[in-house]
C-alpha atoms as a PDB file:
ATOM      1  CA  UNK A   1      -6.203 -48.028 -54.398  1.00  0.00           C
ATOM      2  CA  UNK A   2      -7.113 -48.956 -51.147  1.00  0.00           C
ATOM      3  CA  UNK A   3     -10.539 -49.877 -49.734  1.00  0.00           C
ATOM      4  CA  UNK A   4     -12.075 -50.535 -46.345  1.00  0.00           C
ATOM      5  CA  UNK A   5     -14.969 -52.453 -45.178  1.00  0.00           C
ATOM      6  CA  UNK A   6     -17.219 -50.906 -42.279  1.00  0.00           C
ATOM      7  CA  UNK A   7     -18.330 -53.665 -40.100  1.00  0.00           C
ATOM      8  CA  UNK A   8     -20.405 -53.926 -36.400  1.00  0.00           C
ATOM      9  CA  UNK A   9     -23.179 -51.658 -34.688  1.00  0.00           C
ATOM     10  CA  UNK A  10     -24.578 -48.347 -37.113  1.00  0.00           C
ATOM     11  CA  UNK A  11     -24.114 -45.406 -35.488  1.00  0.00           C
ATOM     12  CA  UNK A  12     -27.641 -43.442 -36.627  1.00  0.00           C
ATOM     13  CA  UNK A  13     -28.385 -39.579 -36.540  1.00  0.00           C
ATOM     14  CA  UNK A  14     -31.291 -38.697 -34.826  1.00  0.00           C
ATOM     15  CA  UNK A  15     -32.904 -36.102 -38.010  1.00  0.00           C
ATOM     16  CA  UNK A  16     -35.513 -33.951 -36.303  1.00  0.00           C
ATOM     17  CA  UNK A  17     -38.286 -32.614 -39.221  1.00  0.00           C
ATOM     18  CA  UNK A  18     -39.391 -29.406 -39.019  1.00  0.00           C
ATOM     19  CA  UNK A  19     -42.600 -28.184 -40.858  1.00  0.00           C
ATOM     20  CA  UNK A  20     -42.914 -24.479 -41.902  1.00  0.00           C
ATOM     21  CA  UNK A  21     -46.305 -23.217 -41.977  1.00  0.00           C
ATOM     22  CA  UNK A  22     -48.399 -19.622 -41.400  1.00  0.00           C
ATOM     23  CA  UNK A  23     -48.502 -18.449 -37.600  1.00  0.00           C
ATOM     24  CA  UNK A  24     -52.095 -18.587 -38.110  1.00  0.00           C
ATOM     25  CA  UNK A  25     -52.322 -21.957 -38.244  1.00  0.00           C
ATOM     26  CA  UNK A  26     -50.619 -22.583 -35.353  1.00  0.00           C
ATOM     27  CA  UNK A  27     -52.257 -23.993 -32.232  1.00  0.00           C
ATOM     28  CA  UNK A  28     -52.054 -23.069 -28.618  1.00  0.00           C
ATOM     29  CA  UNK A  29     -49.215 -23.718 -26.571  1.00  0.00           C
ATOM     30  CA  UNK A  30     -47.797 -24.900 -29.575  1.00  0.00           C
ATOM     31  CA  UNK A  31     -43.907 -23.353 -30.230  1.00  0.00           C
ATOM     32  CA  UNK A  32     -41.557 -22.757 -33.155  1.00  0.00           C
ATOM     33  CA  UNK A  33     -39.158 -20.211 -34.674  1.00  0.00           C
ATOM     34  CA  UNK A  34     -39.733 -17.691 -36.999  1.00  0.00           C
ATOM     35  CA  UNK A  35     -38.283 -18.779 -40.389  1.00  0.00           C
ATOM     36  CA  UNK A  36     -39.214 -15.800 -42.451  1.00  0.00           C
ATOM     37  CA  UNK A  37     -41.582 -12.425 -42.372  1.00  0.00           C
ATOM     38  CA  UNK A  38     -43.012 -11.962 -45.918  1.00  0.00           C
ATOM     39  CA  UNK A  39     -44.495  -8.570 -45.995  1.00  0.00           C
ATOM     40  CA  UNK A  40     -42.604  -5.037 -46.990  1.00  0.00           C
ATOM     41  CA  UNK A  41     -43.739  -1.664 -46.707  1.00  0.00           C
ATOM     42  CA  UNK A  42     -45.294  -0.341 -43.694  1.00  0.00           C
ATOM     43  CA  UNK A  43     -46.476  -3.412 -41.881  1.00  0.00           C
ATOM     44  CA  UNK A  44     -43.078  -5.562 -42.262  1.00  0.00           C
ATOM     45  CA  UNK A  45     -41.311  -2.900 -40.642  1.00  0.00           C
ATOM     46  CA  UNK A  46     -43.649  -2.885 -37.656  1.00  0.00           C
ATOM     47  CA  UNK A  47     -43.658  -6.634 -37.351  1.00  0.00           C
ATOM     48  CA  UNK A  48     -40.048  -6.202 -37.104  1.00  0.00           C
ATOM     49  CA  UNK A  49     -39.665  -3.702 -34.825  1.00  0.00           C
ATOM     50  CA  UNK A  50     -42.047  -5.918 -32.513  1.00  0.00           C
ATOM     51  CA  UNK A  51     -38.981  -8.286 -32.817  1.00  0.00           C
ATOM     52  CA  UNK A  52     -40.640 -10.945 -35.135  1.00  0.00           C
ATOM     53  CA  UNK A  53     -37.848 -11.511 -37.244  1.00  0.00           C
ATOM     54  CA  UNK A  54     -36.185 -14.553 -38.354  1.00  0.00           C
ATOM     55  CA  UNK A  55     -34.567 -16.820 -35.414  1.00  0.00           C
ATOM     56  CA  UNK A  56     -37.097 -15.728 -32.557  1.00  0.00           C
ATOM     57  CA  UNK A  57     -38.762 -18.426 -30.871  1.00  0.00           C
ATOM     58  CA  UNK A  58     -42.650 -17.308 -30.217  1.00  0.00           C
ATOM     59  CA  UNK A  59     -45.278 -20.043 -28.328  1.00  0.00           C
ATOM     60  CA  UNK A  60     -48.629 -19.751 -29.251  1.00  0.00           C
ATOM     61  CA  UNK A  61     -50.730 -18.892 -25.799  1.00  0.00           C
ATOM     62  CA  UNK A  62     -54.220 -17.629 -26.345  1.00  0.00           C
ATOM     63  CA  UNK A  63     -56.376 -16.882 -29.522  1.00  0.00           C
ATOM     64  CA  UNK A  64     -59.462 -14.190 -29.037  1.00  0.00           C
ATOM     65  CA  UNK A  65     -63.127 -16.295 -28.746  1.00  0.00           C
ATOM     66  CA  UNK A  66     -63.177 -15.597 -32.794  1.00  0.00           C
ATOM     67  CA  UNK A  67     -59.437 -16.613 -33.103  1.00  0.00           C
ATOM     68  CA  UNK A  68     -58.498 -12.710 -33.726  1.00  0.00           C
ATOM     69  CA  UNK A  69     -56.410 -11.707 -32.229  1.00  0.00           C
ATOM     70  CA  UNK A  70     -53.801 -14.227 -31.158  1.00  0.00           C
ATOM     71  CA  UNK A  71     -51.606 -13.852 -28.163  1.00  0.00           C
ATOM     72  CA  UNK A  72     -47.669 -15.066 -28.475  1.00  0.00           C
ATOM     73  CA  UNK A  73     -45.045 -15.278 -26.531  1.00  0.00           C
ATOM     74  CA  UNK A  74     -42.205 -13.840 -27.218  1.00  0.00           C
ATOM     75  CA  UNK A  75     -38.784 -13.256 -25.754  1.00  0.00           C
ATOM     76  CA  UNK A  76     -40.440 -13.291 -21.859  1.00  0.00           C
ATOM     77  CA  UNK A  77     -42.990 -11.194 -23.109  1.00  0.00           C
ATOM     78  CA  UNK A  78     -46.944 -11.092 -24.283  1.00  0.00           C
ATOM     79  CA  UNK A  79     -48.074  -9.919 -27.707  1.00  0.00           C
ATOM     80  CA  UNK A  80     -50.869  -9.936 -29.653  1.00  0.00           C
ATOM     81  CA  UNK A  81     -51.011  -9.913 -33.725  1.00  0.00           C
ATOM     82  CA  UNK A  82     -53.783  -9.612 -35.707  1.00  0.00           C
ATOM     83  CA  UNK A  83     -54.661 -12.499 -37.768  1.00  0.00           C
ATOM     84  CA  UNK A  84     -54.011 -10.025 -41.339  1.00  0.00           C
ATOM     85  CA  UNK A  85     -50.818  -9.539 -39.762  1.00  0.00           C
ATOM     86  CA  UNK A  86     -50.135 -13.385 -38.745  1.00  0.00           C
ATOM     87  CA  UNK A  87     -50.819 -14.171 -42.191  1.00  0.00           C
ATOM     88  CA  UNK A  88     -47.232 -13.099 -43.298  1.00  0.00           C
ATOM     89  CA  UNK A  89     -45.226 -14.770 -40.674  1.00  0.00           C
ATOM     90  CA  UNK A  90     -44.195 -18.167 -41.626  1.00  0.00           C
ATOM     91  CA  UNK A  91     -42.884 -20.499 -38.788  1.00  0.00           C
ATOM     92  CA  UNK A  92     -40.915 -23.700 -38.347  1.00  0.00           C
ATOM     93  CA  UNK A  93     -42.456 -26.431 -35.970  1.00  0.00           C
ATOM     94  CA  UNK A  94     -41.825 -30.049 -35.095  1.00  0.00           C
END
């Protein structure tokens, strides 16, 4: 049995820690990826078809003087979510 000593500079990995939380608590200007839509029925499948599904990327841009509704951007584009339906989008951020 054979054994080897590793000696001279550490080589270190650079881990980057990503938080999920709720789109609603998001701020503005403030970007992340869609890590999970956690709604069924009627409303999940029109979040989806909006093309807020796992993966996407969305930046925060705007929120309404009351914070409802809250503008996102989304694959070049500009939508707006109510904050019932932000409620059941969870997000990954820095």
């Amino acid at each position: 049995m054979s054994s080897s000593n590793i000696t001279g500079n550490a080589t270190y990995t650079k881990y980057e820690i990503m938080t999920r939380i709720n789109l609603r608590k998001m701020a503005i200007n403030q970007s992340g990826t869609i890590s999970a839509v956690k709604v069924g029925g009627e409303m999940g499948r029109r979040i989806r078809e909006m093309g807020l599904v796992p993966g996407t990327e969305i930046t925060v841009k705007q929120r309404a003087p009351l914070n409802d509704p809250v503008a996102l951007r989304v694959m070049g584009g500009t939508l707006t979510l109510r904050n019932n339906e932000a409620d059941y989008i969870e997000v990954e951020v820095e």
